[in-house]
Structure formats: structure tokens, C-alpha cells
C-alpha atoms as a PDB file:
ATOM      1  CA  UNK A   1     -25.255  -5.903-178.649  1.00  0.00           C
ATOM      2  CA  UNK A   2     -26.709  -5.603-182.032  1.00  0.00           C
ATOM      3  CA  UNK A   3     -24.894  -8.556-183.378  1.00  0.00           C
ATOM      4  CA  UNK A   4     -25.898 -10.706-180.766  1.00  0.00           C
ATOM      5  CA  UNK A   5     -29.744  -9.870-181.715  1.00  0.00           C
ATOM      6  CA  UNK A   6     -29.296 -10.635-184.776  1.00  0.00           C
ATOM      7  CA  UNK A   7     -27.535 -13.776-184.210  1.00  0.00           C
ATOM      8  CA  UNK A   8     -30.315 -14.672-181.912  1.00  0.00           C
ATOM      9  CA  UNK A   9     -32.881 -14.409-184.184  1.00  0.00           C
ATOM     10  CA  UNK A  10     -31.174 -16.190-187.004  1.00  0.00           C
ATOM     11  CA  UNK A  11     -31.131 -19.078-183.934  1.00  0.00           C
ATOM     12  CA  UNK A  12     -34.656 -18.759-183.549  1.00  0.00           C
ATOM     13  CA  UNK A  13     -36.075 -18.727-187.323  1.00  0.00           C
ATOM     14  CA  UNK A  14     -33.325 -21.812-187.997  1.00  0.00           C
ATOM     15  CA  UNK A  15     -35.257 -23.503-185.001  1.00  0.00           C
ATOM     16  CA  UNK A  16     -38.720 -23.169-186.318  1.00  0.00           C
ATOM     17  CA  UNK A  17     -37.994 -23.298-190.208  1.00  0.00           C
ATOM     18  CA  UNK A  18     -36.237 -27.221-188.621  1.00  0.00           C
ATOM     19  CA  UNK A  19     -39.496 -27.687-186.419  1.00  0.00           C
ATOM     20  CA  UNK A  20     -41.975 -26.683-189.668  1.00  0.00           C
ATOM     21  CA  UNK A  21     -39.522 -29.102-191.680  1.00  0.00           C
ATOM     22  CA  UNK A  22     -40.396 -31.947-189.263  1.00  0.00           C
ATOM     23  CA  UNK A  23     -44.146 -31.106-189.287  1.00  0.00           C
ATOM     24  CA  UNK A  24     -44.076 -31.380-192.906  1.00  0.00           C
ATOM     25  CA  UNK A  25     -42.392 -34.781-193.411  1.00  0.00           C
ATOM     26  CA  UNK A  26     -44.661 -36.091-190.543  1.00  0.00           C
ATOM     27  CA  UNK A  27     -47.591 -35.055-193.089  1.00  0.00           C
ATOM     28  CA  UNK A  28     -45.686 -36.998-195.931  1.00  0.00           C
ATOM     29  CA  UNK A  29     -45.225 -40.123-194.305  1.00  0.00           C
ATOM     30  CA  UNK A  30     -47.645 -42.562-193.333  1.00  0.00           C
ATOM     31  CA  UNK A  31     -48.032 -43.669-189.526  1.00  0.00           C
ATOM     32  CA  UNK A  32     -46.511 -46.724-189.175  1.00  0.00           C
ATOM     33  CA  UNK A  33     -48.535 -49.534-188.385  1.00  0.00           C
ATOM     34  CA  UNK A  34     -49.277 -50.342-184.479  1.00  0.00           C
ATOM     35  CA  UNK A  35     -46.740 -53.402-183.764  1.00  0.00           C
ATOM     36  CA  UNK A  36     -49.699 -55.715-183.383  1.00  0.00           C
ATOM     37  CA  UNK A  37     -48.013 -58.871-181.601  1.00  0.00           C
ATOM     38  CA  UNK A  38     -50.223 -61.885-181.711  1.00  0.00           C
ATOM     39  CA  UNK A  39     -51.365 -62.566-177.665  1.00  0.00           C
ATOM     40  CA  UNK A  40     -49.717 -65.790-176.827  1.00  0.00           C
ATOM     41  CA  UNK A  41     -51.854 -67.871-174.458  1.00  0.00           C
ATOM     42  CA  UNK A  42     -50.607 -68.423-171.122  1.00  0.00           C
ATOM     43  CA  UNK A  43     -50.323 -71.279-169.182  1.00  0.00           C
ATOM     44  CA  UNK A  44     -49.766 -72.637-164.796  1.00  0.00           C
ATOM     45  CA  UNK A  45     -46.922 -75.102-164.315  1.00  0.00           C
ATOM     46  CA  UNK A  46     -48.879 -78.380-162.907  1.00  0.00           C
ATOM     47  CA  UNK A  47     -45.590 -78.457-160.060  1.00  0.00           C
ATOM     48  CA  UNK A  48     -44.861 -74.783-158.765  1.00  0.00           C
ATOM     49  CA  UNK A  49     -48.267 -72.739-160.407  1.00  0.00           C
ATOM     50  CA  UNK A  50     -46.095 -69.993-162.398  1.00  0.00           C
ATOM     51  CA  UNK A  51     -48.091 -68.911-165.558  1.00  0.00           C
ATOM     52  CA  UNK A  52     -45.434 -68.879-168.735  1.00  0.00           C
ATOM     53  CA  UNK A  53     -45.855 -68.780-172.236  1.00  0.00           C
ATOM     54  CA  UNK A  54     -47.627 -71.870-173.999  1.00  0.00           C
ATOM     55  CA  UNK A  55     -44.414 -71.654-175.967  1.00  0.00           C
ATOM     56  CA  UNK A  56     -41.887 -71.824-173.210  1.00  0.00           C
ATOM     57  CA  UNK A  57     -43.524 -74.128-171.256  1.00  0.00           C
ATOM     58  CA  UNK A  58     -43.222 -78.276-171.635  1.00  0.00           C
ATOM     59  CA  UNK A  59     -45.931 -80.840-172.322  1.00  0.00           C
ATOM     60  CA  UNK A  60     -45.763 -83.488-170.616  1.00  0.00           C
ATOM     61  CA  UNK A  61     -48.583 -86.093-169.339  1.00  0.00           C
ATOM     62  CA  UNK A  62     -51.717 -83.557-170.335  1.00  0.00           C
ATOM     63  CA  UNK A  63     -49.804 -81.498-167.677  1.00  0.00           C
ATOM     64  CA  UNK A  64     -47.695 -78.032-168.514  1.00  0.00           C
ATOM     65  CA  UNK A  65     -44.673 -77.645-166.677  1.00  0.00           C
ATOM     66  CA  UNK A  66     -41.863 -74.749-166.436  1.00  0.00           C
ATOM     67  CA  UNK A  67     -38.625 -76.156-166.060  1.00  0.00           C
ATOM     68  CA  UNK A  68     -37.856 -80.157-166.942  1.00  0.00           C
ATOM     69  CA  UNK A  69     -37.109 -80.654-162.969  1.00  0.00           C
ATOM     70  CA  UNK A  70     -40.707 -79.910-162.554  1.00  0.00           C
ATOM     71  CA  UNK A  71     -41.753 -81.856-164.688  1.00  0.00           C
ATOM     72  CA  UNK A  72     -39.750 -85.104-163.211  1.00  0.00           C
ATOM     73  CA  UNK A  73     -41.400 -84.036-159.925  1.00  0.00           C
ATOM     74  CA  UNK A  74     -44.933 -84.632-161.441  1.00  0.00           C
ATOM     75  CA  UNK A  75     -47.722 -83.007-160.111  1.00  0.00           C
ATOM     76  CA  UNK A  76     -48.279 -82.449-156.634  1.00  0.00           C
END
């Protein structure tokens, strides 16, 4: 029984010397910048009204559509 205390608390003090380890580097380093992504604008398909990204969406006309069927179709 006495080994098993003593291997216990070697478990424990390895555990919080790793977790004070952590903590320390934490300290050390920087945060990290917030990913900042640049809001994209959205825009409506002039055929079926899904909003999409200005990028992923096609000019056609004055018009944005979503898909190049759509924009055959036109506007409705």
C-alpha cells in the first residue's frame, strides 16, 4: 500500500509540474492574432433570390446570378 502512495503522488506532482509548464510557455508566447477574415459582401441571384458571395456569383446584364442556367433564364 505504501508504494502505491507514493507512486500516486509522483502521478500527481508530474501532473501539475506539466500543467505549471504549460502556464508558463502560455506567458512566453504571444496570443496569436484573431484570424481577421475580410467580410465579403453578399449578393441575391436576380433568377432564384439565394444570397452568395460577390465572388461566387456571375455578372451578367447589371444582374447577379448563382449558377450560369440562371443566368440564361434572365430575370423573372
Amino acid at each position: 500500500m505504501g508504494i502505491f502512495k507514493i507512486l500516486l503522488l509522483l502521478a500527481i506532482g508530474f501532473v501539475v509540474w506539466r500543467l505549471i509548464r504549460a502556464y508558463q510557455r502560455s506567458l512566453n508566447n504571444p496570443p496569436s492574432p484573431a484570424n481577421k477574415q475580410d467580410v465579403e459582401t453578399m449578393v441575391k441571384c436576380a433568377q432564384c433570390a439565394v444570397n452568395l458571395p460577390r465572388s461566387e456569383a456571375i455578372y451578367s446584364g447589371g444582374e447577379f446570378y448563382c449558377t450560369p442556367e440562371h443566368q440564361k433564364l434572365g430575370k423573372p
